[in-house]
C-alpha atoms as a PDB file:
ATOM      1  CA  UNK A   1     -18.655  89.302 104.096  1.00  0.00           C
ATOM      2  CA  UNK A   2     -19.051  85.599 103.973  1.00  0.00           C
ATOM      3  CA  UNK A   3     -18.136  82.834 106.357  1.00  0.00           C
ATOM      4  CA  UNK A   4     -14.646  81.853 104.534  1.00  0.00           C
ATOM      5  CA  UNK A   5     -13.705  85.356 104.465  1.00  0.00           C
ATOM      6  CA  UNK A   6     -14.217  85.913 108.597  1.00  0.00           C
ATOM      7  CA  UNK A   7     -12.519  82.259 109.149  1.00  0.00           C
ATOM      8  CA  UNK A   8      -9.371  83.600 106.957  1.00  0.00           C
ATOM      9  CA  UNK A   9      -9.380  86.702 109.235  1.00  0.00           C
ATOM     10  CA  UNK A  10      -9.013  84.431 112.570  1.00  0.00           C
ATOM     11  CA  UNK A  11      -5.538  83.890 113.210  1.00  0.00           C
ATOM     12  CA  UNK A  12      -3.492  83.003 116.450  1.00  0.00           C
ATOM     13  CA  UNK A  13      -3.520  79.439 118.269  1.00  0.00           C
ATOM     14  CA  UNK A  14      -7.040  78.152 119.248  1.00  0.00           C
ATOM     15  CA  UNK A  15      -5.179  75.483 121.764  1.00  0.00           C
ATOM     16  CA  UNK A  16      -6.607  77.714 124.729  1.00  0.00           C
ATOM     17  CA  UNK A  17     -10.421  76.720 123.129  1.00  0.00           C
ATOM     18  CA  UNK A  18      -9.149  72.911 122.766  1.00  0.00           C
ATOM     19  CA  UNK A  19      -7.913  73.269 126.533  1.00  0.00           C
ATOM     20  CA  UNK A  20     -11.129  74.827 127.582  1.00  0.00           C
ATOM     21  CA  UNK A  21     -12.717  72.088 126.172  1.00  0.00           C
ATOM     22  CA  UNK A  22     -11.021  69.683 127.284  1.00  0.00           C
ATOM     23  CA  UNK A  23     -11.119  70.720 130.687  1.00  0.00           C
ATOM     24  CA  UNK A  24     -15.308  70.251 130.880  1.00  0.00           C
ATOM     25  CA  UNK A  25     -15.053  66.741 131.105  1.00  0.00           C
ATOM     26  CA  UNK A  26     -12.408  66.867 134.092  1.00  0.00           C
ATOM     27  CA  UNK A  27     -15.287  69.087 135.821  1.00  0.00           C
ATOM     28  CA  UNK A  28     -17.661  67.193 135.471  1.00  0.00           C
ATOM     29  CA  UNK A  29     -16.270  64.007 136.686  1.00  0.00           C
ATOM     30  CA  UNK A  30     -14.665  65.837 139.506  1.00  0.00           C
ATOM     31  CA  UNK A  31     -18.155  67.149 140.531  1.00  0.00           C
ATOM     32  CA  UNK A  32     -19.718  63.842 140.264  1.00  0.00           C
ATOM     33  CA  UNK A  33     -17.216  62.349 142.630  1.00  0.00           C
ATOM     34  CA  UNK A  34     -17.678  64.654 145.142  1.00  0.00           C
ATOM     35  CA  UNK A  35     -21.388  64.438 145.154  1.00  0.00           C
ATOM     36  CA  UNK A  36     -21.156  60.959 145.097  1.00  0.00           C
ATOM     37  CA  UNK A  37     -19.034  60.815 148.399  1.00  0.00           C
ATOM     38  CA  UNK A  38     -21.442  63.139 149.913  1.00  0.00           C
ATOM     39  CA  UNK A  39     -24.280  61.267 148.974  1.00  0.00           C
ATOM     40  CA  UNK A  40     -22.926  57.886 150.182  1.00  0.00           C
ATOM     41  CA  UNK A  41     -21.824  59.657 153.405  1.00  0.00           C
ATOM     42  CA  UNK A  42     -25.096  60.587 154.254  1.00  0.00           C
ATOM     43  CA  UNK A  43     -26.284  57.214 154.242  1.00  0.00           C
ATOM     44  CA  UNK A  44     -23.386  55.365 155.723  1.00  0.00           C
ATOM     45  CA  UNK A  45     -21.497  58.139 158.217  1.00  0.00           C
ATOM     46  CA  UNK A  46     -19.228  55.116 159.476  1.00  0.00           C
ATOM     47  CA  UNK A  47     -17.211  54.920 156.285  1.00  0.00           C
ATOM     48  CA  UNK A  48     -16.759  58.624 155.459  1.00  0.00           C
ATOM     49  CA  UNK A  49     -12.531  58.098 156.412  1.00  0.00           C
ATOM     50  CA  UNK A  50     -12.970  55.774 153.352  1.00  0.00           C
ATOM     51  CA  UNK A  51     -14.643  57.235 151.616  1.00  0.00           C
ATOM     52  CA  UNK A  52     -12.942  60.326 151.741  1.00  0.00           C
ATOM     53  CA  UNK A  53      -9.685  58.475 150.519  1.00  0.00           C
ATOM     54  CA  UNK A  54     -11.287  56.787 148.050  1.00  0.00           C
ATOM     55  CA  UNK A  55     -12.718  60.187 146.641  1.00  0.00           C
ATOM     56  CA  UNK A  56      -8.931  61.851 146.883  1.00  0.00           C
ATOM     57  CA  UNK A  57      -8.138  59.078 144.427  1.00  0.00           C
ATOM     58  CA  UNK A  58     -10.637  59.566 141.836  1.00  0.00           C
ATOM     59  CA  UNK A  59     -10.257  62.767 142.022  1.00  0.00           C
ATOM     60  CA  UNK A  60      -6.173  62.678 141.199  1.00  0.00           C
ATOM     61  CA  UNK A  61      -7.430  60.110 138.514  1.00  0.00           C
ATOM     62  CA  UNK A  62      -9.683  62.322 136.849  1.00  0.00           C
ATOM     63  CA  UNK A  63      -8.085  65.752 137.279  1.00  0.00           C
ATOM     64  CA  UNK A  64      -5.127  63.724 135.096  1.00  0.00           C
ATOM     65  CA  UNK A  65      -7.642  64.097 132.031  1.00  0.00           C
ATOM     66  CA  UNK A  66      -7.116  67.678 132.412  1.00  0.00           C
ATOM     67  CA  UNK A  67      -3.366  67.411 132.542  1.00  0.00           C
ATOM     68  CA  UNK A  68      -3.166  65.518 129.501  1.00  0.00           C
ATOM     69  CA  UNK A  69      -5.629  68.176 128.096  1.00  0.00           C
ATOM     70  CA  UNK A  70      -2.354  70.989 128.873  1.00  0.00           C
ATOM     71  CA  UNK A  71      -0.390  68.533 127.298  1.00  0.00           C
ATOM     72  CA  UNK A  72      -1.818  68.052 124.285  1.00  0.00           C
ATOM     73  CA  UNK A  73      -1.940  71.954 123.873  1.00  0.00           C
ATOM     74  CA  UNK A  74       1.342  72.262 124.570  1.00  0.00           C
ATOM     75  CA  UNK A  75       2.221  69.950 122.149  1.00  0.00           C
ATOM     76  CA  UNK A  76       0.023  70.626 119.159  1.00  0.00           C
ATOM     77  CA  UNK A  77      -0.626  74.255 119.656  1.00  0.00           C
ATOM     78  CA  UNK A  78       2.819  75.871 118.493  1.00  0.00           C
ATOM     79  CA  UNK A  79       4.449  74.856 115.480  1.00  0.00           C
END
């Protein structure tokens, strides 16, 4: 068998793999956040209550990626 004849035999949507994709980047930026905050709490324990909000934020701000990521599955992946 060669490579053209085992991509001909794949069928079905791959908008699950785009979405798993696309939802590495949300991780990421979500885990960076956080460990930010915790970081910058550590040194400055008087502004954790902003920081804390402040973190909420970008973390509704970056968790949108992945919602757009659903979206664009939904939206490409069925004909």
């Amino acid at each position: 068998m060669d490579a053209t004849t085992i991509l001909a035999e794949v069928n079905g949507s791959i908008a699950t793999v785009g979405y798993g994709l696309a939802a590495i980047g949300p991780a990421i930026g979500v885990g960076i956040v956080v460990g930010k905050t915790i970081e910058s709490t550590a040194r400055q324990p008087e502004l954790a209550g902003r920081l804390q909000t402040l973190m909420w934020i970008g973390i509704a701000f970056t968790e949108a990626l992945a919602f757009i990521g659903i979206a664009t599955g939904f939206i490409f992946g069925y004909n």
